[in-house]
PDB file of N, CA and C in Angstrom:
ATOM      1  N   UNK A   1      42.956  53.265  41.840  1.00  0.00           N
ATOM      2  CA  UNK A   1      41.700  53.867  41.465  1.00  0.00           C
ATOM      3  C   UNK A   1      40.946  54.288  42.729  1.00  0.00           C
ATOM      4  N   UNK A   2      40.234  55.187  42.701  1.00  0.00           N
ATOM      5  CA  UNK A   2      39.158  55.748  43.727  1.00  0.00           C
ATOM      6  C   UNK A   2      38.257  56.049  43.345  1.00  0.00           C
ATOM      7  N   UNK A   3      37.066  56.035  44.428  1.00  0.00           N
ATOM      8  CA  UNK A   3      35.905  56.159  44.380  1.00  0.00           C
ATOM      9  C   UNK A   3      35.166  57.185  45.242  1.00  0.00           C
ATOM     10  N   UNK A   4      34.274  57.930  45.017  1.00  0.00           N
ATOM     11  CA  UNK A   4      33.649  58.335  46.210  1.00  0.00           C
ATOM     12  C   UNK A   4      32.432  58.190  46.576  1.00  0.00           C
ATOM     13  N   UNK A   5      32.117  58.542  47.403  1.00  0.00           N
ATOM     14  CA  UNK A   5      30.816  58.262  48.183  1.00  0.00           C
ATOM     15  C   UNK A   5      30.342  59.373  48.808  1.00  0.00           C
ATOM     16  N   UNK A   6      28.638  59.856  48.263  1.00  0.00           N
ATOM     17  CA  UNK A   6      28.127  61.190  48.822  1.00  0.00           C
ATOM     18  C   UNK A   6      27.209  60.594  50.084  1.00  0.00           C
ATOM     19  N   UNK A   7      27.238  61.484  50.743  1.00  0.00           N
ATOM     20  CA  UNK A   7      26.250  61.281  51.938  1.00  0.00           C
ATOM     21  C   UNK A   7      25.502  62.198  52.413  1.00  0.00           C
ATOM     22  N   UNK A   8      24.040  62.088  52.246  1.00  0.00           N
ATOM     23  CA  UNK A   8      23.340  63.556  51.983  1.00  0.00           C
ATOM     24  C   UNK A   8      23.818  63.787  53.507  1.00  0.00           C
ATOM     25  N   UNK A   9      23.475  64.928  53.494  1.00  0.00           N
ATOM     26  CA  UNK A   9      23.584  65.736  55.212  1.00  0.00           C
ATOM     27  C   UNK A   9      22.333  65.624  55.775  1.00  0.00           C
ATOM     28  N   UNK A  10      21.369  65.940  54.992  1.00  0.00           N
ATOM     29  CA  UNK A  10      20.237  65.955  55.758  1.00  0.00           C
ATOM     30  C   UNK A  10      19.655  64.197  56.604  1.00  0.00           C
ATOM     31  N   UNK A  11      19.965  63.324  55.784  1.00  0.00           N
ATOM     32  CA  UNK A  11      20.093  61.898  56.566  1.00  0.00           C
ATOM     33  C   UNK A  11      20.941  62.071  57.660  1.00  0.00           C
ATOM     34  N   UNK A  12      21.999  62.513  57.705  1.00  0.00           N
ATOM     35  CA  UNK A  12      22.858  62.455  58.860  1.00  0.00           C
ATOM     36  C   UNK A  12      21.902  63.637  60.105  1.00  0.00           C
ATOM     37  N   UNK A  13      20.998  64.595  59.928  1.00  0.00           N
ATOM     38  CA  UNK A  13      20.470  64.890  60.913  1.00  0.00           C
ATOM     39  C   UNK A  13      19.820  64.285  61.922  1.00  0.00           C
ATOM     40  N   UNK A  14      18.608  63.591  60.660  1.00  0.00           N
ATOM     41  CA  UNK A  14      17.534  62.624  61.018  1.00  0.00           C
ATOM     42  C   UNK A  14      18.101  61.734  62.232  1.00  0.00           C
ATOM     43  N   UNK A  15      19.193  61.244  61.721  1.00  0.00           N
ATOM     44  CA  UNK A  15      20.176  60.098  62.727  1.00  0.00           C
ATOM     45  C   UNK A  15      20.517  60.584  63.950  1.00  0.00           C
ATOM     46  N   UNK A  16      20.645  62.164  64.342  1.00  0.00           N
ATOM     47  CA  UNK A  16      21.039  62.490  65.490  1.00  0.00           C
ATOM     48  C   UNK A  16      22.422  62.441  66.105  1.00  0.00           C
ATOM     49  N   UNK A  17      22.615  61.570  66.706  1.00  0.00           N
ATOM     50  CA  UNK A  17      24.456  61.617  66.908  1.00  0.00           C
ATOM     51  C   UNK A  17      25.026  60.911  65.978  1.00  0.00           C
ATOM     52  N   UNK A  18      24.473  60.522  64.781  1.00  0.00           N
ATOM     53  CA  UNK A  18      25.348  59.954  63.563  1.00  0.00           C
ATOM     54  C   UNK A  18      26.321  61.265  62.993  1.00  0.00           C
ATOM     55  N   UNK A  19      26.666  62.334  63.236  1.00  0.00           N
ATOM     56  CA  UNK A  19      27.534  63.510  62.435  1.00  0.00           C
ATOM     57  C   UNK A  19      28.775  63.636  63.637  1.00  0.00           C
ATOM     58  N   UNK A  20      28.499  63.359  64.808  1.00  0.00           N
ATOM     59  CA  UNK A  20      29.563  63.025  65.617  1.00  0.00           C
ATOM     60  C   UNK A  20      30.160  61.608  65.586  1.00  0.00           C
ATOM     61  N   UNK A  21      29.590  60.751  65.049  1.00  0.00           N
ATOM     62  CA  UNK A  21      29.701  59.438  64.963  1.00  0.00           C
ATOM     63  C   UNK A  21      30.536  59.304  63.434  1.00  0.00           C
ATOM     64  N   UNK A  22      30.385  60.026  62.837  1.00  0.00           N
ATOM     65  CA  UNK A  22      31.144  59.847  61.389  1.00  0.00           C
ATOM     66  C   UNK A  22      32.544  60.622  61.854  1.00  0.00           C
ATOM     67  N   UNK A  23      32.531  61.515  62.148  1.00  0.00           N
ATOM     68  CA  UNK A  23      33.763  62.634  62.579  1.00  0.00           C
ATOM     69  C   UNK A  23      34.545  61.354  63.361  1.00  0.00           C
ATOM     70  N   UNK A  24      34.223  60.582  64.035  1.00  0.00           N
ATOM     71  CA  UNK A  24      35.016  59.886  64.844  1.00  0.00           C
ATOM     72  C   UNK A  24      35.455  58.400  63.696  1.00  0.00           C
ATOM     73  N   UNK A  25      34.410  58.133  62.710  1.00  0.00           N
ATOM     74  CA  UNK A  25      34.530  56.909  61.997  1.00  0.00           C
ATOM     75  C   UNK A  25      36.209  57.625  60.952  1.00  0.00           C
ATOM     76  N   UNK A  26      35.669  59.196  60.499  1.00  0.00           N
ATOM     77  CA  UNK A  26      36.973  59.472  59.759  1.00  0.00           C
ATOM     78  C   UNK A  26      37.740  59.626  59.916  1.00  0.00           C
ATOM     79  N   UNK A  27      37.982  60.037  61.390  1.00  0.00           N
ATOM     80  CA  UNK A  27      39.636  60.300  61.774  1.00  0.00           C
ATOM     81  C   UNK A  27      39.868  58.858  61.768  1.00  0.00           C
ATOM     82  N   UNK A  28      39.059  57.703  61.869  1.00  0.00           N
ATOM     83  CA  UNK A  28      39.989  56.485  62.992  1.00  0.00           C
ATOM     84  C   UNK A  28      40.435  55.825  60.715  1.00  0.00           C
ATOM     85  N   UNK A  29      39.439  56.325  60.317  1.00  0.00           N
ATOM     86  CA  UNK A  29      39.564  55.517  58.666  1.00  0.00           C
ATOM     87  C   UNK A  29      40.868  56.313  58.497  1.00  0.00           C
ATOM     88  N   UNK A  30      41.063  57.128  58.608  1.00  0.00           N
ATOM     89  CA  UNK A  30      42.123  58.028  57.848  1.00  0.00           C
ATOM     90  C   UNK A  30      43.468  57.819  58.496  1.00  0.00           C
ATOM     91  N   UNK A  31      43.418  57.040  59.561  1.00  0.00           N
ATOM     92  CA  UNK A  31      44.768  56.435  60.517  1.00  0.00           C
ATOM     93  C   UNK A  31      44.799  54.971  59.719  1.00  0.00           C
ATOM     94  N   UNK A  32      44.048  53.737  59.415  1.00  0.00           N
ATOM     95  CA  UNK A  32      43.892  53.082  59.074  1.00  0.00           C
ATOM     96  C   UNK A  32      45.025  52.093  58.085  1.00  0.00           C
ATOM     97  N   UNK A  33      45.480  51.751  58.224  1.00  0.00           N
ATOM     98  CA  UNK A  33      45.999  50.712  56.759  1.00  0.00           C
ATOM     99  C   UNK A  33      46.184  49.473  57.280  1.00  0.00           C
ATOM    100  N   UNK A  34      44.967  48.600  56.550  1.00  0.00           N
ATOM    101  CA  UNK A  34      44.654  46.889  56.813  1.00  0.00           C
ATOM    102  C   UNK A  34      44.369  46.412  54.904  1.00  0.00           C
ATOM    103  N   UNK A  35      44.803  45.395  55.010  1.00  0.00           N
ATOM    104  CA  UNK A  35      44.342  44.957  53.881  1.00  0.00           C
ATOM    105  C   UNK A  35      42.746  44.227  53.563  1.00  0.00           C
ATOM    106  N   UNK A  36      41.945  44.628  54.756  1.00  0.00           N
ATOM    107  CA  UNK A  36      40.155  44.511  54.873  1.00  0.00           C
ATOM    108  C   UNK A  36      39.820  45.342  55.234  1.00  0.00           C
ATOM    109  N   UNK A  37      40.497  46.742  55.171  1.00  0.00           N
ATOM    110  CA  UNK A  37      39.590  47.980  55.431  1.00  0.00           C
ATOM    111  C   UNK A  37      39.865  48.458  54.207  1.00  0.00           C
ATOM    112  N   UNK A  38      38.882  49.270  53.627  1.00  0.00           N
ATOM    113  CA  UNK A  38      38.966  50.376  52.596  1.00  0.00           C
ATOM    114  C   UNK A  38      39.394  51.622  53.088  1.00  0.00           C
ATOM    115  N   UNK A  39      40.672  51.995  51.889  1.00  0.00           N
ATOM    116  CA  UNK A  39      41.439  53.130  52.610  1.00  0.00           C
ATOM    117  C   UNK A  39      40.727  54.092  52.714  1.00  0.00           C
ATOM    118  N   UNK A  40      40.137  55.303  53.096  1.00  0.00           N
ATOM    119  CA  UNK A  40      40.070  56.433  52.923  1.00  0.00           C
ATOM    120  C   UNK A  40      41.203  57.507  52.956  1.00  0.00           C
ATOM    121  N   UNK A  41      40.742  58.589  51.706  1.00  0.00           N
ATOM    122  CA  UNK A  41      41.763  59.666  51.092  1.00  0.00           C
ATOM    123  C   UNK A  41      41.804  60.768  51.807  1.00  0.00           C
ATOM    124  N   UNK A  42      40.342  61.134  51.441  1.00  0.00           N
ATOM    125  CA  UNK A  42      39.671  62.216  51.848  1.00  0.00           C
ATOM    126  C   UNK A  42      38.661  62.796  51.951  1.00  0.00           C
ATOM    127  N   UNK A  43      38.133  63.968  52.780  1.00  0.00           N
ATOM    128  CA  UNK A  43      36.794  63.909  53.181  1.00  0.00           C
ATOM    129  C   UNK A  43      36.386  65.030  53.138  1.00  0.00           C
ATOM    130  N   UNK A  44      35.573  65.589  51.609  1.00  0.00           N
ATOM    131  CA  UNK A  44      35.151  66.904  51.512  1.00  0.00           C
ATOM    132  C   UNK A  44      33.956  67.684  51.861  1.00  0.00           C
ATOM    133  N   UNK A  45      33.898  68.075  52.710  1.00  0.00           N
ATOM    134  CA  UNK A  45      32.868  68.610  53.101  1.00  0.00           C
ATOM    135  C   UNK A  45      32.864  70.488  53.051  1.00  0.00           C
ATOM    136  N   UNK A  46      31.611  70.605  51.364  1.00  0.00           N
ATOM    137  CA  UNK A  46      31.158  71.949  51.386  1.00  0.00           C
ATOM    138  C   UNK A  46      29.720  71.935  51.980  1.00  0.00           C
ATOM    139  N   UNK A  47      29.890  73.578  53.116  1.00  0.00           N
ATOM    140  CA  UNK A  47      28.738  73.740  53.781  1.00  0.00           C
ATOM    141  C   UNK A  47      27.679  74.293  52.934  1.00  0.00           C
ATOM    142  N   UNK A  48      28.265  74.514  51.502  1.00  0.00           N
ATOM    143  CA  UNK A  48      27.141  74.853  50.498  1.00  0.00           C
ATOM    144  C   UNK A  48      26.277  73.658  49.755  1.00  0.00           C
ATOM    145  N   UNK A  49      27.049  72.666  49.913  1.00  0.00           N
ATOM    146  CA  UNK A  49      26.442  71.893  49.467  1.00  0.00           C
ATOM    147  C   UNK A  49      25.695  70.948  49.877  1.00  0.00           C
ATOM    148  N   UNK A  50      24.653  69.720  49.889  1.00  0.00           N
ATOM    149  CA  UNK A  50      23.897  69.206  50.915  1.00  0.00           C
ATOM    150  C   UNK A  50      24.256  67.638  51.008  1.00  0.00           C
ATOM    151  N   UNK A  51      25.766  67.440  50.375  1.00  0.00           N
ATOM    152  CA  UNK A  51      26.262  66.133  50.730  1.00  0.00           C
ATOM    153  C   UNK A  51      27.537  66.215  51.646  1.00  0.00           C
ATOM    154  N   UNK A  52      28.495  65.412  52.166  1.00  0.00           N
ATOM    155  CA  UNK A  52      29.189  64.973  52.446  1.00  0.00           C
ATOM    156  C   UNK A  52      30.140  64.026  51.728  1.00  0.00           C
ATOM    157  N   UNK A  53      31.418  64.437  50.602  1.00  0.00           N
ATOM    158  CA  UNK A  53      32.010  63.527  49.943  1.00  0.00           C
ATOM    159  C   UNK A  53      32.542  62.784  50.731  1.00  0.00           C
ATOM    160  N   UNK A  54      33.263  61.035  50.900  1.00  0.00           N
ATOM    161  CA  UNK A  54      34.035  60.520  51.288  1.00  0.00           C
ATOM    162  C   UNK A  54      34.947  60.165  49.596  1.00  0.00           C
ATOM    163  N   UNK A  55      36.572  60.137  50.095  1.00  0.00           N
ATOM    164  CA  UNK A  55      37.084  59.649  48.202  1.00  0.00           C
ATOM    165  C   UNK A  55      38.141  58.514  49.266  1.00  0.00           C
ATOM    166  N   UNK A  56      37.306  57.011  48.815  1.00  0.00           N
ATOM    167  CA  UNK A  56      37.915  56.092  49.075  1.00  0.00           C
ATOM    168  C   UNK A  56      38.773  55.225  47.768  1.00  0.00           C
ATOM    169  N   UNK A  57      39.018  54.108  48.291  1.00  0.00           N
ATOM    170  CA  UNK A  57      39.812  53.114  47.275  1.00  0.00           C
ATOM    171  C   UNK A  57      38.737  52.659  46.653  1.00  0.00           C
ATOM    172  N   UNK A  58      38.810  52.242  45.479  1.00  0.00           N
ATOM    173  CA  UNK A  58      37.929  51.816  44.394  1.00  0.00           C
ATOM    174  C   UNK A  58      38.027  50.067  44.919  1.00  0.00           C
ATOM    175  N   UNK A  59      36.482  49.223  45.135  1.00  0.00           N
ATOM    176  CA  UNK A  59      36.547  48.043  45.292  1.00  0.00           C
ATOM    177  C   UNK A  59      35.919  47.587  44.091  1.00  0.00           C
ATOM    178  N   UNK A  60      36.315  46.956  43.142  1.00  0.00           N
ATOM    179  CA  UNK A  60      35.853  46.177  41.906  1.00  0.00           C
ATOM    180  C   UNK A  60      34.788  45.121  42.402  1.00  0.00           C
ATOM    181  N   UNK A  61      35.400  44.561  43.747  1.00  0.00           N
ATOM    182  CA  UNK A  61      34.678  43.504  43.754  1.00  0.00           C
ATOM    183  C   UNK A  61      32.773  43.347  44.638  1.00  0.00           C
ATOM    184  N   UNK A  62      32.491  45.010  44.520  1.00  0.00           N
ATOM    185  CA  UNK A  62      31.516  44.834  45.189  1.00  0.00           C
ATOM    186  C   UNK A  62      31.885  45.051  46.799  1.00  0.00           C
ATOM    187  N   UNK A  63      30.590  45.752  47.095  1.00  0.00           N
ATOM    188  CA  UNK A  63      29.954  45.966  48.974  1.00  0.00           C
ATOM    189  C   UNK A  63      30.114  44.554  49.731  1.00  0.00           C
ATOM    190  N   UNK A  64      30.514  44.768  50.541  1.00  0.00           N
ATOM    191  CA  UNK A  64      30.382  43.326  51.852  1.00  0.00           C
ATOM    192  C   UNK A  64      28.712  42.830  51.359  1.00  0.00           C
ATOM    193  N   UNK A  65      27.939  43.690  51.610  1.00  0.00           N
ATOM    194  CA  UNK A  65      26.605  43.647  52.068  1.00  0.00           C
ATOM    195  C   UNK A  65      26.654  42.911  50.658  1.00  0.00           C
ATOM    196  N   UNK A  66      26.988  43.138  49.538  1.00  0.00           N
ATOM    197  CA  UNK A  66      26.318  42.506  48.545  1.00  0.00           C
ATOM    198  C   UNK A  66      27.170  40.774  48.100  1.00  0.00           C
ATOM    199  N   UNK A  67      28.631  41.159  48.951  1.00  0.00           N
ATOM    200  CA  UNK A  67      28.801  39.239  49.288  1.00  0.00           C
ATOM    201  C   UNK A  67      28.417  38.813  49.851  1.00  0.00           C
ATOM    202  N   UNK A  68      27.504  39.564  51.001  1.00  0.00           N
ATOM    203  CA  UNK A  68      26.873  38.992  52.167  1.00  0.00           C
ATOM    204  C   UNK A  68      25.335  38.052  51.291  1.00  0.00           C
ATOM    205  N   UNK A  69      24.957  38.516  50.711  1.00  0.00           N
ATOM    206  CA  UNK A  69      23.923  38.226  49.811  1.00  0.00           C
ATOM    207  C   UNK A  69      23.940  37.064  48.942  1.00  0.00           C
ATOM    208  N   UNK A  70      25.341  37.252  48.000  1.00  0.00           N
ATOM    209  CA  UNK A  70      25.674  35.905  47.709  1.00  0.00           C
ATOM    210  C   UNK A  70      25.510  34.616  48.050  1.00  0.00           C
ATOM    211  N   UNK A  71      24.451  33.594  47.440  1.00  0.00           N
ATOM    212  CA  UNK A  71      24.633  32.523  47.656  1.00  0.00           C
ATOM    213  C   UNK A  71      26.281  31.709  47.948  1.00  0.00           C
ATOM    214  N   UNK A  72      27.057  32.099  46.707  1.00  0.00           N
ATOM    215  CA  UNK A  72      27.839  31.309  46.519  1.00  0.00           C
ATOM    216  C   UNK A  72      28.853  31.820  47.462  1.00  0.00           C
ATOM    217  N   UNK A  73      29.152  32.516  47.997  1.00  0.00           N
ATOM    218  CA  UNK A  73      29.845  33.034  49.060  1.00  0.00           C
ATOM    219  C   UNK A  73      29.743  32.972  49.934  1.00  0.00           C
ATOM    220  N   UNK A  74      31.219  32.839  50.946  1.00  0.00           N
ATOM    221  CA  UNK A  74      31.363  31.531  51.980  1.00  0.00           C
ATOM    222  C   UNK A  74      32.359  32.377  52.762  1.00  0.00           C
TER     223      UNK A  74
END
């Protein structure tokens, strides 16, 4: 299963060298295969449009950030 993930563009301005900083996060994701990284597929980017798709692996089990949160998680 997969998932994707939009990322407005205009946030990525605000950030400044975050659009060179992703270009470098996708090539290194798209070399990638660990069984604690999420794979990435692919990475669509229309200049008509004002997001940035990423189409990763589908995680059932929830964001880090939101086990990070978890009490019960250790």
């Amino acid at each position: 299963m997969t998932a994707v993930k939009a990322i407005q563009r205009n946030r990525l301005r605000r950030i400044g060298s975050a659009n060179k900083n992703l270009t470098q996060e996708v090539n290194v994701l798209k070399t990638l295969c660990h069984i604690n990284i999420v794979k990435l597929h692919e990475v669509i980017d229309d200049p008509q449009n004002s997001k940035i798709f990423l189409v990763m692996d589908y995680l059932p089990e929830g964001t880090l950030s939101d086990k990070l949160q978890d009490p019960e998680y250790e």
